[in-house]
Protein backbone atom coordinates (compact mmCIF):
# COMPACT_ATOMS: atom_id res chain seq x y z
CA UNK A 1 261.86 39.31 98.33
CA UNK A 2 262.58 36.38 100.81
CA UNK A 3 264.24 33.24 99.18
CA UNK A 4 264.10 30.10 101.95
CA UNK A 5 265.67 26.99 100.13
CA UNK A 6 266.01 23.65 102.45
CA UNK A 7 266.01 25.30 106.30
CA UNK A 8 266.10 23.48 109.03
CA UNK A 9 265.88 23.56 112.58
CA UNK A 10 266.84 21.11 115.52
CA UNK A 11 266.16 21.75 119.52
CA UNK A 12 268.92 19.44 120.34
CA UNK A 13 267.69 15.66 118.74
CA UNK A 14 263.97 17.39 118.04
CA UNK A 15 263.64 18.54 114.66
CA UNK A 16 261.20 20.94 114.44
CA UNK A 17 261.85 22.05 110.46
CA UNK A 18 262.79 19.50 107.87
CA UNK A 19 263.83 20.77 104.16
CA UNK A 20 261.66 23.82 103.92
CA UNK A 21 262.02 25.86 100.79
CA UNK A 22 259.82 28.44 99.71
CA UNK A 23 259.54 32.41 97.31
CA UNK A 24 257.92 34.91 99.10
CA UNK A 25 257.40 37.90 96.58
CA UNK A 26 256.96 41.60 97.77
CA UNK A 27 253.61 42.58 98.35
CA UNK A 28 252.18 38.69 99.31
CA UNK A 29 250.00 37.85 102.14
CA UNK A 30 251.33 34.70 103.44
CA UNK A 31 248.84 32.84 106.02
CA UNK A 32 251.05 29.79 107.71
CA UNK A 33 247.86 27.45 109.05
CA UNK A 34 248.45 24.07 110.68
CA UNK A 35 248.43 21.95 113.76
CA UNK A 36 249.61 22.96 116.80
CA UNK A 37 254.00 22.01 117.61
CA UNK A 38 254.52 21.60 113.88
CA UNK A 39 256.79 24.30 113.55
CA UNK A 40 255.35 27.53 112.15
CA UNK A 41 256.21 29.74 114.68
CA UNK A 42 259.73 28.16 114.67
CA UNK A 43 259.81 29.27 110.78
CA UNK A 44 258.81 33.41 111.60
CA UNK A 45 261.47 33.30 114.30
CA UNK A 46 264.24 31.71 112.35
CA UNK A 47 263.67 33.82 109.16
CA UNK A 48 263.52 37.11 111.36
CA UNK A 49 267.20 35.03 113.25
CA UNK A 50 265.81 35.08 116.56
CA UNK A 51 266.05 31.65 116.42
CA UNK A 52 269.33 30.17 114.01
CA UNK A 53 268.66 27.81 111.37
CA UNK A 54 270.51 24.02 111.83
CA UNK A 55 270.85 24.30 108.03
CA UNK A 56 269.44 25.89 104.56
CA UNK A 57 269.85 29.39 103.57
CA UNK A 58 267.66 32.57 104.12
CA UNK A 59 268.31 35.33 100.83
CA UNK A 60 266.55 38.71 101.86
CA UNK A 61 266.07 41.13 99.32
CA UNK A 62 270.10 39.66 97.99
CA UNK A 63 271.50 39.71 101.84
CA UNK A 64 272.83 36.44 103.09
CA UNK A 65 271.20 36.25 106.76
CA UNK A 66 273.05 33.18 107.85
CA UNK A 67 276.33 34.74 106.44
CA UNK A 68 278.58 35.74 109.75
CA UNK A 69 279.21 39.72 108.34
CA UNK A 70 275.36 39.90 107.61
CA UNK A 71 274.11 43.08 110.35
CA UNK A 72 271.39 41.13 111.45
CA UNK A 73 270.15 43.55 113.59
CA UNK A 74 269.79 46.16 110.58
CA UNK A 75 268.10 43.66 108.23
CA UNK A 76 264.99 43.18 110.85
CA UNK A 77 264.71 47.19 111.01
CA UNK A 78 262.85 46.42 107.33
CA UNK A 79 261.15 43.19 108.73
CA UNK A 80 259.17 43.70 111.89
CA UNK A 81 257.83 40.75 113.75
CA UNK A 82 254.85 41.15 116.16
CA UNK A 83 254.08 38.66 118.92
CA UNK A 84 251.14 37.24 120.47
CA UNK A 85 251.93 38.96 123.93
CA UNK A 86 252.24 42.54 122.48
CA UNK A 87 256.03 43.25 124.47
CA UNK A 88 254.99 46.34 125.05
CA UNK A 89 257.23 48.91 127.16
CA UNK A 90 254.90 49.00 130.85
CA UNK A 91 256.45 52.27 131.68
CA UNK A 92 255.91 54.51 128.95
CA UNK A 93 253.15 56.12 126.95
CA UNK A 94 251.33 54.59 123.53
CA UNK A 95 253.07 57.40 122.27
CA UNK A 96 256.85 57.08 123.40
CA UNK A 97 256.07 53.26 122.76
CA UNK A 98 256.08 54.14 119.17
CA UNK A 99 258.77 56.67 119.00
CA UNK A 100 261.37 55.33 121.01
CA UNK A 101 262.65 52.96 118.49
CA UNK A 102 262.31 55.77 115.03
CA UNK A 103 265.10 57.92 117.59
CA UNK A 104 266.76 55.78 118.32
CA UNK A 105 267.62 53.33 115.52
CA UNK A 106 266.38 55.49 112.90
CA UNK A 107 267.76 58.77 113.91
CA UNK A 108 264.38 60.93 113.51
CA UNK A 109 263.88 63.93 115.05
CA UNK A 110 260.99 63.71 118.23
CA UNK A 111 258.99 65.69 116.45
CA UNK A 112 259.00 63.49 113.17
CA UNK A 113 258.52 60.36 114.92
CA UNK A 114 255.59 61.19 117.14
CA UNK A 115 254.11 63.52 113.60
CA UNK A 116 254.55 59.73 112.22
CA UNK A 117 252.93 58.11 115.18
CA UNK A 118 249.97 59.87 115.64
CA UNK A 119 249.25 59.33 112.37
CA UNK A 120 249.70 55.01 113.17
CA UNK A 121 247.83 55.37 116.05
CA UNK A 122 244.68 56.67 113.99
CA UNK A 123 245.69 54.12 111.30
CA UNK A 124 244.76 51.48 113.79
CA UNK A 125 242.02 53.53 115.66
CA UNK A 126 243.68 54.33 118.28
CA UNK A 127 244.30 58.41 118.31
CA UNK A 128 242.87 58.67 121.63
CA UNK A 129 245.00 56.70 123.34
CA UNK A 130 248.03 58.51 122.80
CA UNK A 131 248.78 59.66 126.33
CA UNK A 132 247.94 55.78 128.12
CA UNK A 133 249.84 53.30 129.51
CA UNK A 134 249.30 50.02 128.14
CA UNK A 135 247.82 48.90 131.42
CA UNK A 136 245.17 51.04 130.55
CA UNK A 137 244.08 49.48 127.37
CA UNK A 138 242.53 46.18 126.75
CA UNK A 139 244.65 43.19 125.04
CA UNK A 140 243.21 44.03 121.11
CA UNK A 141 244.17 47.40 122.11
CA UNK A 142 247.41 46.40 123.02
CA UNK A 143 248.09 44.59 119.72
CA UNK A 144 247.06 47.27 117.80
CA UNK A 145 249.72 49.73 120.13
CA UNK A 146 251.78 46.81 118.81
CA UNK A 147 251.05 46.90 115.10
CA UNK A 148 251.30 50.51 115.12
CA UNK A 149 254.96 50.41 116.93
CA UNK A 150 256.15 48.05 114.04
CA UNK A 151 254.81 50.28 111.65
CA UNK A 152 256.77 53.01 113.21
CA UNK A 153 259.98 50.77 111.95
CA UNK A 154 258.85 51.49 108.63
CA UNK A 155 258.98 47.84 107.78
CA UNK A 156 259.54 46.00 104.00
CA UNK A 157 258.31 42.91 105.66
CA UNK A 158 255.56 42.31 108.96
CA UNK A 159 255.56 38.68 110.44
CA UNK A 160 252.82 38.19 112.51
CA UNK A 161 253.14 34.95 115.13
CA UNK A 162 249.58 34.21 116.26
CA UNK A 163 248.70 37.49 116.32
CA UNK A 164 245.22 37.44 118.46
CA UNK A 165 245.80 34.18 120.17
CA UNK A 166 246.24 36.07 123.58
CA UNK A 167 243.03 37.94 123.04
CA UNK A 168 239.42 37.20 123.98
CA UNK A 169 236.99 36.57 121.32
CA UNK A 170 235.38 39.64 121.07
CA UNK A 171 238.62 41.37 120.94
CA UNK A 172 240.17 39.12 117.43
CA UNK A 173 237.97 41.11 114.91
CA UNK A 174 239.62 44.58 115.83
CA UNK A 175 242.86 43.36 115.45
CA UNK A 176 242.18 41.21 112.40
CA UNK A 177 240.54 44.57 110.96
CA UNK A 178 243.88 46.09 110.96
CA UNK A 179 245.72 43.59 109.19
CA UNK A 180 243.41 43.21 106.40
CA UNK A 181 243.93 47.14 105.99
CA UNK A 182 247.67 46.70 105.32
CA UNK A 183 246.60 43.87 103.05
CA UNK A 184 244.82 46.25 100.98
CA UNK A 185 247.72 48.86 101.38
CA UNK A 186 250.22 46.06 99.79
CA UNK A 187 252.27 45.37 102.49
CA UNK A 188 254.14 42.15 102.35
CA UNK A 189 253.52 39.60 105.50
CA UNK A 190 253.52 36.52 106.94
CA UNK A 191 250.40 35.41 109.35
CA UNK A 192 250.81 32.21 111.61
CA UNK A 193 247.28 31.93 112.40
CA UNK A 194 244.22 29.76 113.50
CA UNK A 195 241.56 31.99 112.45
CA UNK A 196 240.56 30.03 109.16
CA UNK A 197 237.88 33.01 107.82
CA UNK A 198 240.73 35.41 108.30
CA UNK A 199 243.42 33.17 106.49
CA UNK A 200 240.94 32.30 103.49
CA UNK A 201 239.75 36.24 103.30
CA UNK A 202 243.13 38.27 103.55
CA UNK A 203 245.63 35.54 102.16
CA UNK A 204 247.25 35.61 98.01
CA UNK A 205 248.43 32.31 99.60
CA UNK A 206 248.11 29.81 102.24
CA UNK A 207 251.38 27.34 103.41
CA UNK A 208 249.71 23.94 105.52
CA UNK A 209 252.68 23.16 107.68
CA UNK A 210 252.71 19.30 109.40
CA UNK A 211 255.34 18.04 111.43
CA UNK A 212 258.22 20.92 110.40
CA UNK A 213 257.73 20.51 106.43
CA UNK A 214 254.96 22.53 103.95
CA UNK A 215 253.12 19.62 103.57
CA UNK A 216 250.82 21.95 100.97
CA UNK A 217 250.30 25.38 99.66
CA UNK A 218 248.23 27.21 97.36
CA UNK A 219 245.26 29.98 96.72
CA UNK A 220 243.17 30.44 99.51
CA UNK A 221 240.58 29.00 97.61
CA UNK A 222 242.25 25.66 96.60
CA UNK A 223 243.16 24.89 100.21
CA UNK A 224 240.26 25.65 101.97
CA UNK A 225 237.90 24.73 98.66
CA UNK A 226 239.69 21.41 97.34
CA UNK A 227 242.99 20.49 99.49
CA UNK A 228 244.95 18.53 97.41
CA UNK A 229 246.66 16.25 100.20
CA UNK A 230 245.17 14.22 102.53
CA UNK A 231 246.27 15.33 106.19
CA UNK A 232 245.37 19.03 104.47
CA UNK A 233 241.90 17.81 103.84
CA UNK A 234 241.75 16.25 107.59
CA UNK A 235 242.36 19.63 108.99
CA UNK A 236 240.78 21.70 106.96
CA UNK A 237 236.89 19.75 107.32
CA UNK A 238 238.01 19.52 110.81
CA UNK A 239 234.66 19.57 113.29
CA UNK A 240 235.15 21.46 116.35
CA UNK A 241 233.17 20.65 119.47
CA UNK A 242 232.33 21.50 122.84
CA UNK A 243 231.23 18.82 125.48
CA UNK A 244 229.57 19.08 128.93
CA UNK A 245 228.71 16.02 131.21
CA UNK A 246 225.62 16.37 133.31
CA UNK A 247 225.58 13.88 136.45
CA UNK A 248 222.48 15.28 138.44
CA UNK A 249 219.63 17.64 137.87
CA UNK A 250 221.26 19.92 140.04
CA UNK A 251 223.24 20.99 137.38
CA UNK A 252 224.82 24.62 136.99
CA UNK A 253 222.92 25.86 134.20
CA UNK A 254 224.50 29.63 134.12
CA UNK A 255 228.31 27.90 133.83
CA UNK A 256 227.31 25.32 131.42
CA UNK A 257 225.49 28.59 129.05
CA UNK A 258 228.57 30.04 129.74
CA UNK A 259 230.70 27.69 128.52
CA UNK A 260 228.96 27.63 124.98
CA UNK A 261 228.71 31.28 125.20
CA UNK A 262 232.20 30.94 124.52
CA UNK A 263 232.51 28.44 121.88
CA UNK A 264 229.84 30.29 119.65
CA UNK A 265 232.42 33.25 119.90
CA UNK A 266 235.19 31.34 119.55
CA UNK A 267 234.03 30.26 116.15
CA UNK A 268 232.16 33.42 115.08
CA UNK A 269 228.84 32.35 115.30
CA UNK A 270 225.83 34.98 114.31
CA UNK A 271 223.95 36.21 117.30
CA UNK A 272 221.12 34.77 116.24
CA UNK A 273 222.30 31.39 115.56
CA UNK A 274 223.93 32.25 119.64
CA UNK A 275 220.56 32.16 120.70
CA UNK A 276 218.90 29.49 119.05
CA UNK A 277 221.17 26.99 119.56
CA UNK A 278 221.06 28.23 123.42
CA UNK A 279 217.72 28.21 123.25
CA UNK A 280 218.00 24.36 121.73
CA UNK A 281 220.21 23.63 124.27
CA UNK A 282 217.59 24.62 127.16
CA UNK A 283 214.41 23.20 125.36
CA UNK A 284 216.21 19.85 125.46
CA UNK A 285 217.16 19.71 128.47
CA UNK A 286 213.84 20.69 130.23
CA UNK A 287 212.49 17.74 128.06
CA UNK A 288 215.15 15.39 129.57
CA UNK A 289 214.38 16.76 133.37
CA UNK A 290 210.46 15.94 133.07
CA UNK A 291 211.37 12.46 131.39
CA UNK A 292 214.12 10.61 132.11
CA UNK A 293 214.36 9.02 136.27
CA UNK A 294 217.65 9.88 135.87
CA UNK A 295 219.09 13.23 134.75
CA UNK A 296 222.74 11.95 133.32
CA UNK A 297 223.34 12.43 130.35
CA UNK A 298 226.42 13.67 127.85
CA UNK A 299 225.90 17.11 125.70
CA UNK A 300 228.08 17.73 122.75
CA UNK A 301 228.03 20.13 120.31
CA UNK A 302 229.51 19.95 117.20
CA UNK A 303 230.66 22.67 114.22
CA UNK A 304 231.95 21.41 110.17
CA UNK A 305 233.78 24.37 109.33
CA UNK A 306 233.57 22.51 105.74
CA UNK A 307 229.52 23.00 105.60
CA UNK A 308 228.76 25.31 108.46
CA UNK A 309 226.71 22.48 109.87
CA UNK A 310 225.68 23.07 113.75
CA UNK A 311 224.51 19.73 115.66
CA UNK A 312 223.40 19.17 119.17
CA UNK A 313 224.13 15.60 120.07
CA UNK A 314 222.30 14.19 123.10
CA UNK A 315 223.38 10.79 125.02
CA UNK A 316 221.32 8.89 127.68
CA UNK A 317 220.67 5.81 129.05
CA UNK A 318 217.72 3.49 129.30
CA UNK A 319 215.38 1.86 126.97
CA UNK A 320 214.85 3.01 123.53
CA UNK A 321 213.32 6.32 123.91
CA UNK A 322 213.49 9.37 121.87
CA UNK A 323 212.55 11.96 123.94
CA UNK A 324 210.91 14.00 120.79
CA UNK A 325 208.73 11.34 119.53
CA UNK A 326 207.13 9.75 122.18
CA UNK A 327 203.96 10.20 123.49
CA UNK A 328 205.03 10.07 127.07
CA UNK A 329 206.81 13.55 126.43
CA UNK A 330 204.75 16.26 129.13
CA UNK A 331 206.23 19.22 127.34
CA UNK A 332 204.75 19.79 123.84
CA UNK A 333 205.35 23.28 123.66
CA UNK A 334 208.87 22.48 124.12
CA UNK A 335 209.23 19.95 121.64
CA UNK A 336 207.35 22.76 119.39
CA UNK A 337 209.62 24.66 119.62
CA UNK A 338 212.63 22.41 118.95
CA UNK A 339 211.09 20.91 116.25
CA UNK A 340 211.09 24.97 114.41
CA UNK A 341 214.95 25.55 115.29
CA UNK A 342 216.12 22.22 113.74
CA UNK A 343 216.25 20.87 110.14
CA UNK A 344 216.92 17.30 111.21
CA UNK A 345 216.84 14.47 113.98
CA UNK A 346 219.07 11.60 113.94
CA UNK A 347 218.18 8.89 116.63
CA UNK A 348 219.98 5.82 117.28
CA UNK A 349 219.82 3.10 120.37
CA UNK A 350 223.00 1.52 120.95
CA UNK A 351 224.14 -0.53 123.93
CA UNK A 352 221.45 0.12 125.79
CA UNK A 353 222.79 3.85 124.92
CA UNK A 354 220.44 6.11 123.34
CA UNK A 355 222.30 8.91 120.46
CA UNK A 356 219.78 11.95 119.87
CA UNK A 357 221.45 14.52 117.34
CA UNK A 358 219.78 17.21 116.24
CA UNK A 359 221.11 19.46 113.22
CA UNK A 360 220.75 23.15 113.84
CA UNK A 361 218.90 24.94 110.98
């Protein structure tokens, strides 16, 4: 359906894509995963020639796109491209948001197009909302308005460039929920994306793009199982972490929960591992109020996407004192209670540094 064969793409002396070739067959699901600046939303925007290749050739169902007599314009009728900030029209309805480009470019009647609309808008959940303004909707509703318009095109082809990247975390999964439905209904795309489940659930294949080149593709289950390539491997087992610095025991508790809050959603953590690793969090800390002279210290915790692993590592001055095992600890109820959310303690004294890490069970 889409032949690529050496493309490449130059901002003046930055390349940004270097000899990128690839087949995309009708009816694949293409996630594009990868670090960020290394070119993959630079790839959707040069194959749908919103940005122009520096060199290489894009073949589209037989049509030459980088061939001057090529209608352009036509060719990305059949091959949609939806964008993390929605571009939704302000001053019209859901509705005329999805109709006005079926008149328009694709001569229907009104009463076709918003027949064909309504029946998007339920597609995506969204029948209600008919008769709003997108101010009036929240930002996954806005994306779904915005899958539902490109639908409305009657696409071959959807590219989706970070799709829920603008959205808050408990927003990603209704928006996500809608792509893998066109998934199921064959429909032949290609997902930037940094939502790794997603990518590994919906995907027939996964490109791992590094500095402007597809450093590695395959089944979802041979790059996220057993990368091939090294750098592949690197970002795949990546650990993610959040850190917090407390300098005083006047510490803002509610902004620091916060803060994690919003990590554990970020990576789609249970609500029950939410609260136990809170309620880790909180234990420790009360421990390190009553015993150290001192309340600075450096939290940090980290997340293995490889092995699901959760850890709570603790930092503190002093002498060599872990705050679990000594007898000197006035909280025992506390350290109870630790001791039953975690599978493992790891204590090291460094420096004059002491490391407590404690694995989430």
């Amino acid at each position: 359906m889409i032949q690529i064969e050496h493309l490449s793409k130059k901002f003046g002396s930055l390349q940004v894509l270097r000899d990128v070739t690839i087949t995309i067959r009708k009816g694949e699901v293409i996630s594009i995963i990868g670090p960020s600046g290394t070119g993959k939303s630079t790839f959707l925007r040069c194959i749908n020639m919103l940005d122009r290749p520096t060199g290489g050739s894009i073949v589209i169902n037989g049509i030459d796109m980088l061939d001057p007599k090529t209608d352009v314009p036509s060719i990305r009728q059949k091959m949609n491209m939806v964008f993390q900030s929605f571009n939704l029209f302000s001053h019209l309805s859901v509705l005329d948001n999805l109709t006005i480009g079926p008149i328009r470019l694709l001569r229907r009647s009104r009463e076709e197009a918003e027949r064909r609309s309504h029946e998007l808008l339920k597609l995506v959940g969204l029948a209600e909302k008919a008769d709003n303004f997108p101010d009036e909707l929240s930002g996954g509703q806005k994306q779904r308005v915005a899958i539902a318009r490109c639908l409305a095109m009657e696409p071959d082809i959807i590219l989706f460039d970070e799709p829920t990247s603008a959205l808050d975390p408990t927003m990603v999964s209704e928006v996500l929920g809608v792509i893998r439905r066109l998934a199921r209904n064959g429909m032949t795309m290609l997902i930037v994306t940094h939502e790794m489940d997603f990518a590994r659930d919906v995907s027939s294949r996964v490109l791992y793009m590094d500095e402007g080149v597809i450093y590695e593709e395959g089944p979802p289950d041979q790059i996220f199982r057993d990368p091939k390539k090294e750098r592949t491997r690197t970002f795949i087992n990546r650990v993610r972490s959040f850190n917090y610095r407390i300098t005083s025991s006047n510490y803002d508790l509610y902004a620091m929960n916060a803060e994690i809050e919003l990590f554990c959603e970020k990576q789609i953590f249970a609500l029950k591992t939410r609260r136990d690793l809170l309620l880790l969090v909180e234990e420790v800390l009360q421990i390190c109020s009553l015993t150290l002279q001192l309340l600075v210290l450096d939290l940090t915790i980290t997340y293995s996407e490889k092995n699901g692993e959760i850890n709570l590592v603790v930092v503190y001055g002093g002498e060599n004192v872990n705050l679990l095992e000594t007898a000197a600890v006035p909280d025992e109820l506390g350290v109870t209670i630790i001791r039953n959310l975690i599978r493992s303690i790891d204590f090291r004294h460094e420096d004059g540094r002491n490391r407590l890490a404690l694995t989430l069970k």
